[in-house]
N, C-alpha and C. Protein backbone atom coordinates (compact mmCIF):
# COMPACT_ATOMS: atom_id res chain seq x y z
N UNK A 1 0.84 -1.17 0.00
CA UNK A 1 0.00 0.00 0.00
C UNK A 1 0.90 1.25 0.00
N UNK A 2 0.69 2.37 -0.67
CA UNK A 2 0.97 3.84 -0.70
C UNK A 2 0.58 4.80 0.25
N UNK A 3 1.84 5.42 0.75
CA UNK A 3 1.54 6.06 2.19
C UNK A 3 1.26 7.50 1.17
N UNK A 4 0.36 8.15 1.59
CA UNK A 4 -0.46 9.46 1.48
C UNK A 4 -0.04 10.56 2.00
N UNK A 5 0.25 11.31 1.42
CA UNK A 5 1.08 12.48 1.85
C UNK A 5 0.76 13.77 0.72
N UNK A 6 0.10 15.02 1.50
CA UNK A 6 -0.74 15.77 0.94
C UNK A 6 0.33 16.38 0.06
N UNK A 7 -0.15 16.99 -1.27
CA UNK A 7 0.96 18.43 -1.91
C UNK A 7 0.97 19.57 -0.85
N UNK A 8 1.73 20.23 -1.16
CA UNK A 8 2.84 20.76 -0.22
C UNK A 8 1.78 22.33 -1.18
N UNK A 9 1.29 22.95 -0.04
CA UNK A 9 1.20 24.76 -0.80
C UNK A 9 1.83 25.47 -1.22
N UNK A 10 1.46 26.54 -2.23
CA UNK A 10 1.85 27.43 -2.44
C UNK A 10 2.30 28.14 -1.28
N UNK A 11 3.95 28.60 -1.18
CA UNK A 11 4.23 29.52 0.15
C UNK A 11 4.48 29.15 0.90
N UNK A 12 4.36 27.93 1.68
CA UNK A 12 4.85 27.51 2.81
C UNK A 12 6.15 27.58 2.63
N UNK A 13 6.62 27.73 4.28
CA UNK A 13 8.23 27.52 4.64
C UNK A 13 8.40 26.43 5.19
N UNK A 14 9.69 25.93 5.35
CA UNK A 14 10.18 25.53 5.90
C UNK A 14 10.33 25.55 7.43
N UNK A 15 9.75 24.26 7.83
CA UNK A 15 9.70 24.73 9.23
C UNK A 15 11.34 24.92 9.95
N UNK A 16 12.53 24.38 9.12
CA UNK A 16 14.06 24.31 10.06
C UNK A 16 14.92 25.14 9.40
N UNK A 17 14.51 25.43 8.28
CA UNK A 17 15.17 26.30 8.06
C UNK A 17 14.81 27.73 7.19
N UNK A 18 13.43 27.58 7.06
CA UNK A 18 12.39 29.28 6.08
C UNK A 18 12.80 29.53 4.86
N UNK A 19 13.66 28.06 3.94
CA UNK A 19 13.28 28.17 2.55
C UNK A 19 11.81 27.74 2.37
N UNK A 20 11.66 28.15 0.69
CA UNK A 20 10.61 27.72 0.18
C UNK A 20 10.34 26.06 0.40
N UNK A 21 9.42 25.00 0.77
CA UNK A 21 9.07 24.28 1.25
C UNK A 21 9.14 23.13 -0.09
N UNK A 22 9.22 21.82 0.10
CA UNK A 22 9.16 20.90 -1.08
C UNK A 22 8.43 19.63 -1.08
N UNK A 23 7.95 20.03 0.40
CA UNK A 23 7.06 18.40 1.20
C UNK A 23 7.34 18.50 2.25
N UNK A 24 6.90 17.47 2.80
CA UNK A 24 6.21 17.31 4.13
C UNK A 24 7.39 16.57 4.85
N UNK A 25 7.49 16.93 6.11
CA UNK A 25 8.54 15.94 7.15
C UNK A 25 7.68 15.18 8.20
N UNK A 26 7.34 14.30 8.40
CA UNK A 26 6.82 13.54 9.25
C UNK A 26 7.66 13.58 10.74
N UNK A 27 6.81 13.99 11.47
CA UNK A 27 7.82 14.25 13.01
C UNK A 27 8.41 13.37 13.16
N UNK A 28 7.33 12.43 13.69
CA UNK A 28 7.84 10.93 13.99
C UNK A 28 7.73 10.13 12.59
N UNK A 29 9.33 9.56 12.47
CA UNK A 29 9.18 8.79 11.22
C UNK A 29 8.22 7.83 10.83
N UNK A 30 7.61 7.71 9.78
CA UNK A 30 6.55 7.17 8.86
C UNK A 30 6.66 5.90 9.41
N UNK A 31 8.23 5.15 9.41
CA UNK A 31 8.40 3.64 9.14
C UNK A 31 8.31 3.39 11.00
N UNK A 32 7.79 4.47 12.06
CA UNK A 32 7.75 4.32 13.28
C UNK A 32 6.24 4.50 13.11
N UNK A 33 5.88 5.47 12.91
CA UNK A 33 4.26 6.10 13.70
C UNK A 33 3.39 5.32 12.53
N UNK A 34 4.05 5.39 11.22
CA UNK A 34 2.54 5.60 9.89
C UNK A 34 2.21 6.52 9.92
N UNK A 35 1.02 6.63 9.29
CA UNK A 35 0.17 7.83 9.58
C UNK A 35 -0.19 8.75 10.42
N UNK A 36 -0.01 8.34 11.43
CA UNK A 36 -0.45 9.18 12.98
C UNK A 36 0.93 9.91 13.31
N UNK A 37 1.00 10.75 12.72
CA UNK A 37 1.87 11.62 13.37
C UNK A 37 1.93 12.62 12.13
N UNK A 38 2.46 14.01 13.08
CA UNK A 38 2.19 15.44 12.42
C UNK A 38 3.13 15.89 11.23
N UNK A 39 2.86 16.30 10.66
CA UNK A 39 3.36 17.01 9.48
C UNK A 39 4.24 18.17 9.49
N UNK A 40 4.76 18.24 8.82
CA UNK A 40 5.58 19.71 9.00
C UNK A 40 6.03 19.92 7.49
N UNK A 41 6.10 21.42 6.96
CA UNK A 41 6.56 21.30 5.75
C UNK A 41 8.37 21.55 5.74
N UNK A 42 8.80 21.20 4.49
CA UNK A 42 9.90 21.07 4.92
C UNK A 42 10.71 20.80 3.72
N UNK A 43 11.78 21.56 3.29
CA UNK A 43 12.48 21.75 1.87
C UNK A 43 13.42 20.04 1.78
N UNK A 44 13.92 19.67 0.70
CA UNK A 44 14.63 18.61 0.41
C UNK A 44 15.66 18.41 1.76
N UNK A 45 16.48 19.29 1.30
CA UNK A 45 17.76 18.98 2.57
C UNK A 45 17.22 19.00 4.30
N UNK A 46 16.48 19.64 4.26
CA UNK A 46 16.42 19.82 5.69
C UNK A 46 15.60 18.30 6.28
N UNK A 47 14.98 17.55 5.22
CA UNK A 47 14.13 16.51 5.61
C UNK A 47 15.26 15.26 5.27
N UNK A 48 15.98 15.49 4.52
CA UNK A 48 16.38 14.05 4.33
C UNK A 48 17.75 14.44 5.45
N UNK A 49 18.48 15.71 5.84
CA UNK A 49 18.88 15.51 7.08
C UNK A 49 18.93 14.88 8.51
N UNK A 50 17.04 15.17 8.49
CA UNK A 50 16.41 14.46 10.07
C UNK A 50 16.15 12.73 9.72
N UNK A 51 15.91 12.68 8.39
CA UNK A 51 16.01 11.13 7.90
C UNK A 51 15.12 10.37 9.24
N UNK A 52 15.41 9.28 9.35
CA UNK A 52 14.44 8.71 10.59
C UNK A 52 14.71 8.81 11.87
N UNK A 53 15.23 9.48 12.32
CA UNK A 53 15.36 9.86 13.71
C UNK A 53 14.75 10.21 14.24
N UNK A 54 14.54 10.04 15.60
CA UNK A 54 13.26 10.77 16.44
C UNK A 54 13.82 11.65 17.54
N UNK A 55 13.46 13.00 17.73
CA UNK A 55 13.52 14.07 18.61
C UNK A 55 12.16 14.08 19.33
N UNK A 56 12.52 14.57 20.86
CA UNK A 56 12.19 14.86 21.47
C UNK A 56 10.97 16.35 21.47
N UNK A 57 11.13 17.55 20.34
CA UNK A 57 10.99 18.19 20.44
C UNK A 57 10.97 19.02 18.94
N UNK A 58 10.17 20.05 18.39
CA UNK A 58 10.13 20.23 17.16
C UNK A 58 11.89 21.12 17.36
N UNK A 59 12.05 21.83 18.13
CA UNK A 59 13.41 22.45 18.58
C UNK A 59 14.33 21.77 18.43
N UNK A 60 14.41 20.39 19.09
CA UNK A 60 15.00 19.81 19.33
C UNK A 60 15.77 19.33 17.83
N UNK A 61 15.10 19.06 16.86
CA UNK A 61 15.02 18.61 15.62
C UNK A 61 15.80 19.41 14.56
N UNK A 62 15.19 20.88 14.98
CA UNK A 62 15.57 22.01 14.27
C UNK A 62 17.51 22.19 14.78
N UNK A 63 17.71 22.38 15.71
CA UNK A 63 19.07 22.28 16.19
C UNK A 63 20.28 21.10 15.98
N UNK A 64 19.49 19.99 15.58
CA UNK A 64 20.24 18.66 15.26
C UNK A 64 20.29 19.37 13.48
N UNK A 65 19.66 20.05 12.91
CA UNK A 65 19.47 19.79 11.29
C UNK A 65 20.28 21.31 11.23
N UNK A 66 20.48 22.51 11.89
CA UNK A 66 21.24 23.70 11.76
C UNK A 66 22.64 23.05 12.36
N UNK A 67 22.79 22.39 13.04
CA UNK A 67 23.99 21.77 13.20
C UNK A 67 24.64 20.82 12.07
N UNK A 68 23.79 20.32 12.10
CA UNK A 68 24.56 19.60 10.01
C UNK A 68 24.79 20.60 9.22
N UNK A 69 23.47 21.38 8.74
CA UNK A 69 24.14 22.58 8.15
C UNK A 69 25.59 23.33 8.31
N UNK A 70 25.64 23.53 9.40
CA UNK A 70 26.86 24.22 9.52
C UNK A 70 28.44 23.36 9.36
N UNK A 71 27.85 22.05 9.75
CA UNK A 71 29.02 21.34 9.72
C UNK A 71 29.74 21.14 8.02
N UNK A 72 28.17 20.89 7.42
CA UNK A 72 28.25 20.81 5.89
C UNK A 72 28.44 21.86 5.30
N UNK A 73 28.33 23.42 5.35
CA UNK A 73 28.76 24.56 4.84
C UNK A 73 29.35 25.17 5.72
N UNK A 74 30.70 24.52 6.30
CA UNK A 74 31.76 25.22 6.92
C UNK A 74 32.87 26.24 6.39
N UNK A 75 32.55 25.74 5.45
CA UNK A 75 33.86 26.53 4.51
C UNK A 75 32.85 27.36 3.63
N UNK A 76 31.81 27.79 3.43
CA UNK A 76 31.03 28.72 2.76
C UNK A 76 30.65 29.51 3.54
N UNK A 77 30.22 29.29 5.19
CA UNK A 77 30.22 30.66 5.89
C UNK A 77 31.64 31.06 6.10
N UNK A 78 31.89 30.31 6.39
CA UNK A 78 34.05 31.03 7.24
C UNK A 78 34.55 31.82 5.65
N UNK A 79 34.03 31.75 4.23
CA UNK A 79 34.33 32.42 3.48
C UNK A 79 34.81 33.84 3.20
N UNK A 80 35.82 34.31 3.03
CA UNK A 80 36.27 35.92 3.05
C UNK A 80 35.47 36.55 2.40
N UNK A 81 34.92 38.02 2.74
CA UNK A 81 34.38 38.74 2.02
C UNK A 81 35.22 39.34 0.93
N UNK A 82 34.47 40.12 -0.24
CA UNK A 82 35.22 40.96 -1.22
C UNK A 82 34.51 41.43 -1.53
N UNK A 83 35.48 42.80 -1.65
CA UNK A 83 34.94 44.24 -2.15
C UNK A 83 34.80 44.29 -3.85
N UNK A 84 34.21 45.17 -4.14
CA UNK A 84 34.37 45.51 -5.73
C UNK A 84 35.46 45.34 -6.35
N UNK A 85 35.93 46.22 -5.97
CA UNK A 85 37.30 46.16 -6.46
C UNK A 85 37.59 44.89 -6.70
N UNK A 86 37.79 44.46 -5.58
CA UNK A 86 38.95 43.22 -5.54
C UNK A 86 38.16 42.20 -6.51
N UNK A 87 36.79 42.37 -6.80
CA UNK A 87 36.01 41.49 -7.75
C UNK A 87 36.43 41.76 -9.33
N UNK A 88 36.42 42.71 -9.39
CA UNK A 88 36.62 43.42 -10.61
C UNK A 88 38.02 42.86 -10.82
N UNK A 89 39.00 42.81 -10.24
CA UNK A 89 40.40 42.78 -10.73
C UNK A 89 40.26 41.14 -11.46
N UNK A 90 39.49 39.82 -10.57
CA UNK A 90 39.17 38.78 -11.19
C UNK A 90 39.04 38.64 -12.62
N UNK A 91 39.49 37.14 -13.54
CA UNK A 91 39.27 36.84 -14.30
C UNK A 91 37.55 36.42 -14.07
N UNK A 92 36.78 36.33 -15.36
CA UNK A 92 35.48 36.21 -15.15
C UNK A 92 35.31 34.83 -15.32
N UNK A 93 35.46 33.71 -15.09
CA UNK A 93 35.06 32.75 -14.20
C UNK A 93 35.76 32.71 -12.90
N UNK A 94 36.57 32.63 -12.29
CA UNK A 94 36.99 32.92 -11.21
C UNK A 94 36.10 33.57 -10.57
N UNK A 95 35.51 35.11 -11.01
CA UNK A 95 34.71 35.99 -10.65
C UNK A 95 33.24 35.32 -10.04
N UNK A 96 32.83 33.87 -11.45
CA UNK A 96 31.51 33.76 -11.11
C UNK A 96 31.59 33.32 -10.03
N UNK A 97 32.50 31.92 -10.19
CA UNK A 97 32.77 31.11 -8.90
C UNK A 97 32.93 31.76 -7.52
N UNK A 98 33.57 32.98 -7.43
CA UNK A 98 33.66 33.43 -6.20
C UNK A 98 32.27 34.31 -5.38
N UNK A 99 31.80 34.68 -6.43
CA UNK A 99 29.89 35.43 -6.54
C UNK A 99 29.27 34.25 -5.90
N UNK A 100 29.33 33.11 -6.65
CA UNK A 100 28.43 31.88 -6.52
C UNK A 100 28.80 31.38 -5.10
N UNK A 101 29.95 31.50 -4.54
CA UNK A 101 29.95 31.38 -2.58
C UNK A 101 29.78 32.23 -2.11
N UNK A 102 29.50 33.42 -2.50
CA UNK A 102 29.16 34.72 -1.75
C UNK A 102 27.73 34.53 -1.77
N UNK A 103 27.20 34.05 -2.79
CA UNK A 103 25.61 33.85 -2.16
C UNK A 103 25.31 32.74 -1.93
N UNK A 104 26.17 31.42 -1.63
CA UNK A 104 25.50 30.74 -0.94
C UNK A 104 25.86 31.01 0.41
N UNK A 105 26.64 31.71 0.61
CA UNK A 105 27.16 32.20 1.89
C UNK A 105 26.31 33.01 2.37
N UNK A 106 25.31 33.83 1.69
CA UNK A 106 24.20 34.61 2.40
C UNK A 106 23.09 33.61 2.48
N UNK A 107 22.72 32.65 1.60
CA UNK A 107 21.41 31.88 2.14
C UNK A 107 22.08 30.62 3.06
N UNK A 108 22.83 30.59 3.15
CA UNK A 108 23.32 29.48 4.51
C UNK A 108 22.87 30.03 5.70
N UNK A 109 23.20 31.22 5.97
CA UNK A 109 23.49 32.37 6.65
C UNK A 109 22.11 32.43 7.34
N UNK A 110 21.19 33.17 6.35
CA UNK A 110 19.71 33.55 6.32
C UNK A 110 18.66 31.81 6.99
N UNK A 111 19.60 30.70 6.55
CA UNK A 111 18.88 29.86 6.68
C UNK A 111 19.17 29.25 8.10
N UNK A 112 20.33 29.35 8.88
CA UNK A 112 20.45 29.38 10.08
C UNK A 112 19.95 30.26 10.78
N UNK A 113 19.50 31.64 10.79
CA UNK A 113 19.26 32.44 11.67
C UNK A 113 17.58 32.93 11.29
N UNK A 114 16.96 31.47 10.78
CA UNK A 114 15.25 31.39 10.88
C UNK A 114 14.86 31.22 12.22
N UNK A 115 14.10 31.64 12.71
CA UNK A 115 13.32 31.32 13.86
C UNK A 115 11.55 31.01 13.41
N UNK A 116 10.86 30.27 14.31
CA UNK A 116 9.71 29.79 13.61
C UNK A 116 8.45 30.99 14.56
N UNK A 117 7.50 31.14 14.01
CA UNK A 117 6.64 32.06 14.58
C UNK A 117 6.70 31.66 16.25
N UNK A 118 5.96 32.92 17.02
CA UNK A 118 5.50 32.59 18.48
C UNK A 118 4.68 31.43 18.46
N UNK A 119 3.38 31.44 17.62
CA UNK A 119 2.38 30.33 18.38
C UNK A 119 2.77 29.29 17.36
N UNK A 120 3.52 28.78 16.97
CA UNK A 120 4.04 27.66 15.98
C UNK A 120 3.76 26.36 16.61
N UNK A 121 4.17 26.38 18.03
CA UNK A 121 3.88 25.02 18.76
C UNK A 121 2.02 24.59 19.04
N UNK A 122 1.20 25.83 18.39
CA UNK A 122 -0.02 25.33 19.51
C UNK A 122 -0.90 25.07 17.98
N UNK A 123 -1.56 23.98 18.78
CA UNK A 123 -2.65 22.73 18.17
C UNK A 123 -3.94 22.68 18.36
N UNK A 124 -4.68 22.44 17.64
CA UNK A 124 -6.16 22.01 18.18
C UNK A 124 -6.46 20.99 18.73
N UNK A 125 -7.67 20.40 19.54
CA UNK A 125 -7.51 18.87 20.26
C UNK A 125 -8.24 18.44 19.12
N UNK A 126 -7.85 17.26 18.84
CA UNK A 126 -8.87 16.20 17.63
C UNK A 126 -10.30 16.36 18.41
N UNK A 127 -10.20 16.04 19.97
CA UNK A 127 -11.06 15.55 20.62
C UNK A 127 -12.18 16.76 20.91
N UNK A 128 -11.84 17.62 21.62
CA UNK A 128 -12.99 18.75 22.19
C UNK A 128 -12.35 20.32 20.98
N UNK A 129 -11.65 19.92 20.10
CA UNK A 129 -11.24 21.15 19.36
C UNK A 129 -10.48 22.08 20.00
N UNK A 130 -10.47 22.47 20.98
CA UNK A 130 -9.73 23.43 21.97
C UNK A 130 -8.38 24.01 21.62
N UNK A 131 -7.92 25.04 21.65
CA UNK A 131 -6.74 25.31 21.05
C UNK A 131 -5.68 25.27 22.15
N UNK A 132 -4.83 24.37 22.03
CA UNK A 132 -3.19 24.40 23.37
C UNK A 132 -2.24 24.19 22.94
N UNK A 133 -1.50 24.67 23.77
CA UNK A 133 0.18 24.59 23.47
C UNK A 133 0.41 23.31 23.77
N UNK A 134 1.13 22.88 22.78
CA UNK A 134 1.91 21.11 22.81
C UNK A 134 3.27 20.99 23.68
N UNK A 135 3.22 20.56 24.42
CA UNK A 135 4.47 19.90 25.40
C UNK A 135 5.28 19.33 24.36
N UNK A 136 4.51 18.35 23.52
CA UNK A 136 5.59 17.40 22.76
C UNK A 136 5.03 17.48 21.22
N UNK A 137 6.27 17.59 19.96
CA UNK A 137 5.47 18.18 18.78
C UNK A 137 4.18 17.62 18.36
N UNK A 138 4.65 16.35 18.99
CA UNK A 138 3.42 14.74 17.98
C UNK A 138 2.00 15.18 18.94
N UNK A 139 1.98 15.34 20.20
CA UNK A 139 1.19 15.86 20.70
C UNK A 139 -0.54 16.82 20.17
N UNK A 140 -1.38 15.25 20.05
CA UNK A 140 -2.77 15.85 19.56
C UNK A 140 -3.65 16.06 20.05
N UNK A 141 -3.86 16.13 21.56
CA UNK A 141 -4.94 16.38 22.63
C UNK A 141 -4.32 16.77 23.36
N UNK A 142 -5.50 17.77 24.39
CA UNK A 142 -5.59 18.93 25.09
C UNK A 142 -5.42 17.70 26.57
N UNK A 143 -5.38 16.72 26.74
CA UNK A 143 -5.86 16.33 28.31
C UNK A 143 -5.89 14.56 27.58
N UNK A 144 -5.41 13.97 28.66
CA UNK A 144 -5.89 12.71 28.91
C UNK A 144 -7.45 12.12 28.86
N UNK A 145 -7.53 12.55 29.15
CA UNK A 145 -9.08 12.39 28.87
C UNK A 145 -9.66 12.39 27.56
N UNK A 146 -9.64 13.59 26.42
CA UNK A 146 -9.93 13.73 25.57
C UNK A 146 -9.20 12.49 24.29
N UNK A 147 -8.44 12.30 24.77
CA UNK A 147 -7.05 11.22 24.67
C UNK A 147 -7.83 10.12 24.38
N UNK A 148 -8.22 9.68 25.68
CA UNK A 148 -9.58 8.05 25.98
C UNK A 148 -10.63 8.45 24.75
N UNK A 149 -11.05 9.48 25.42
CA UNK A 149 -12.65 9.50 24.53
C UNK A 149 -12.67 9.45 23.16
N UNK A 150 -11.17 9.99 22.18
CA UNK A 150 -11.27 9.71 21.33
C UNK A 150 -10.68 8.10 20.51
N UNK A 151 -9.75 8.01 21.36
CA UNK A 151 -9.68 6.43 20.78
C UNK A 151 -10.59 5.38 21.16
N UNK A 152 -11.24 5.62 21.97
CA UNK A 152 -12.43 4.86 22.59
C UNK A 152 -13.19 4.69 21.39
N UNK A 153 -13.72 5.71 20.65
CA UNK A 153 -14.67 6.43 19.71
C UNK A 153 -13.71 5.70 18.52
N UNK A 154 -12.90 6.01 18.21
CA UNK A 154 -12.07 5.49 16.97
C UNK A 154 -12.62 3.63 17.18
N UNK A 155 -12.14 2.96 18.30
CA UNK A 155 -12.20 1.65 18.70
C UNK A 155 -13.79 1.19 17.93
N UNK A 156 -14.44 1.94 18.74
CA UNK A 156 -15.96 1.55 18.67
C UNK A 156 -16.74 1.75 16.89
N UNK A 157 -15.93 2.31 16.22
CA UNK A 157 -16.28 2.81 14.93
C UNK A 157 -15.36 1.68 14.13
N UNK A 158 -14.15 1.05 14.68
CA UNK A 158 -13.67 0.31 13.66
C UNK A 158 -14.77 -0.94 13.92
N UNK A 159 -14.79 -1.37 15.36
CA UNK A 159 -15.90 -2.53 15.16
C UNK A 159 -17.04 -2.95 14.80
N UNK A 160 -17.75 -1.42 14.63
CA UNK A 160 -19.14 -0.97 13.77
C UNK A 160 -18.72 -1.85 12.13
N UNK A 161 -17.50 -0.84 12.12
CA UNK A 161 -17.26 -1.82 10.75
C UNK A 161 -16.66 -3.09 10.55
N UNK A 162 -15.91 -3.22 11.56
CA UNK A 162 -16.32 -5.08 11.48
C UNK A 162 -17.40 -5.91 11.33
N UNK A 163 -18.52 -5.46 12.16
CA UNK A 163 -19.77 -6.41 12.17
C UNK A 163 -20.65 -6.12 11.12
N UNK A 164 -20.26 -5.23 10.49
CA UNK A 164 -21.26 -4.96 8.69
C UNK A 164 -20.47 -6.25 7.84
């Protein structure tokens, strides 16, 4: 069977790093949770970075994947700046090549020092709808309770359809 995984919008960012978005990152990995677990959008590199690992924390996640980054474009931020001049005196490939780390040296840059909105962490309950802040990212109910009542309800609806 084919695991389901919505297109990705127009506009969304990146939740780890605020490029333009390319799909979806599954918090908890697919080949752990399946389906039941939250979504996040999320550009090529930054998802196949977190690969199947599981964090503790959407933070938590984000800091393991800006830490690869940096490890992997070490030598594109530590890059020397240059002035005009000193561009100009360049042969013109030399020139491009040295342009072409000067801006990946600004979106490395830009892409480490994303931060994700204030209410980024808070959720609705499946169960009573209620809007709360999540302790933990995977986190889909407001209360224990709402917790029961809805898998209770899930339980009782798969066996409805058993006995048809």
């Amino acid at each position: 069977m084919r695991k389901y995984t919505p297109a990705i919008k127009g506009g969304e960012t990146c939740a780890y790093c605020g490029e333009a978005a390319t799909g979806y990152d599954h918090f908890i990995p697919y080949c752990l949770a399946g389906e039941n677990t939250p979504l996040y959008p999320a550009c090529i590199e930054c998802n196949s970075i977190a690969g199947s690992r599981v964090f503790d924390s959407l933070s938590a996640k984000r800091s393991y994947i800006h830490a690869r980054l940096r490890k992997r474009y070490k030598a594109a931020i530590r890059s020397a700046d240059w002035t005009q001049d000193e561009l100009s005196q360049l042969e013109p490939k030399l020139k491009s090549i040295v342009i072409e780390k000067l801006r990946l040296r600004e979106v490395i840059i830009r892409r480490l020092s994303f931060r994700l909105p204030q209410n980024y962490g808070e959720a609705k309950c499946k169960c009573c709808k209620s809007v709360f802040s999540r302790k933990r990212d995977w986190q889909s109910f407001c209360c224990p309770d709402c917790r029961i009542n809805y898998f209770r309800g899930t339980q009782s609806r798969l066996q409805r359809g058993l006995k048809d």
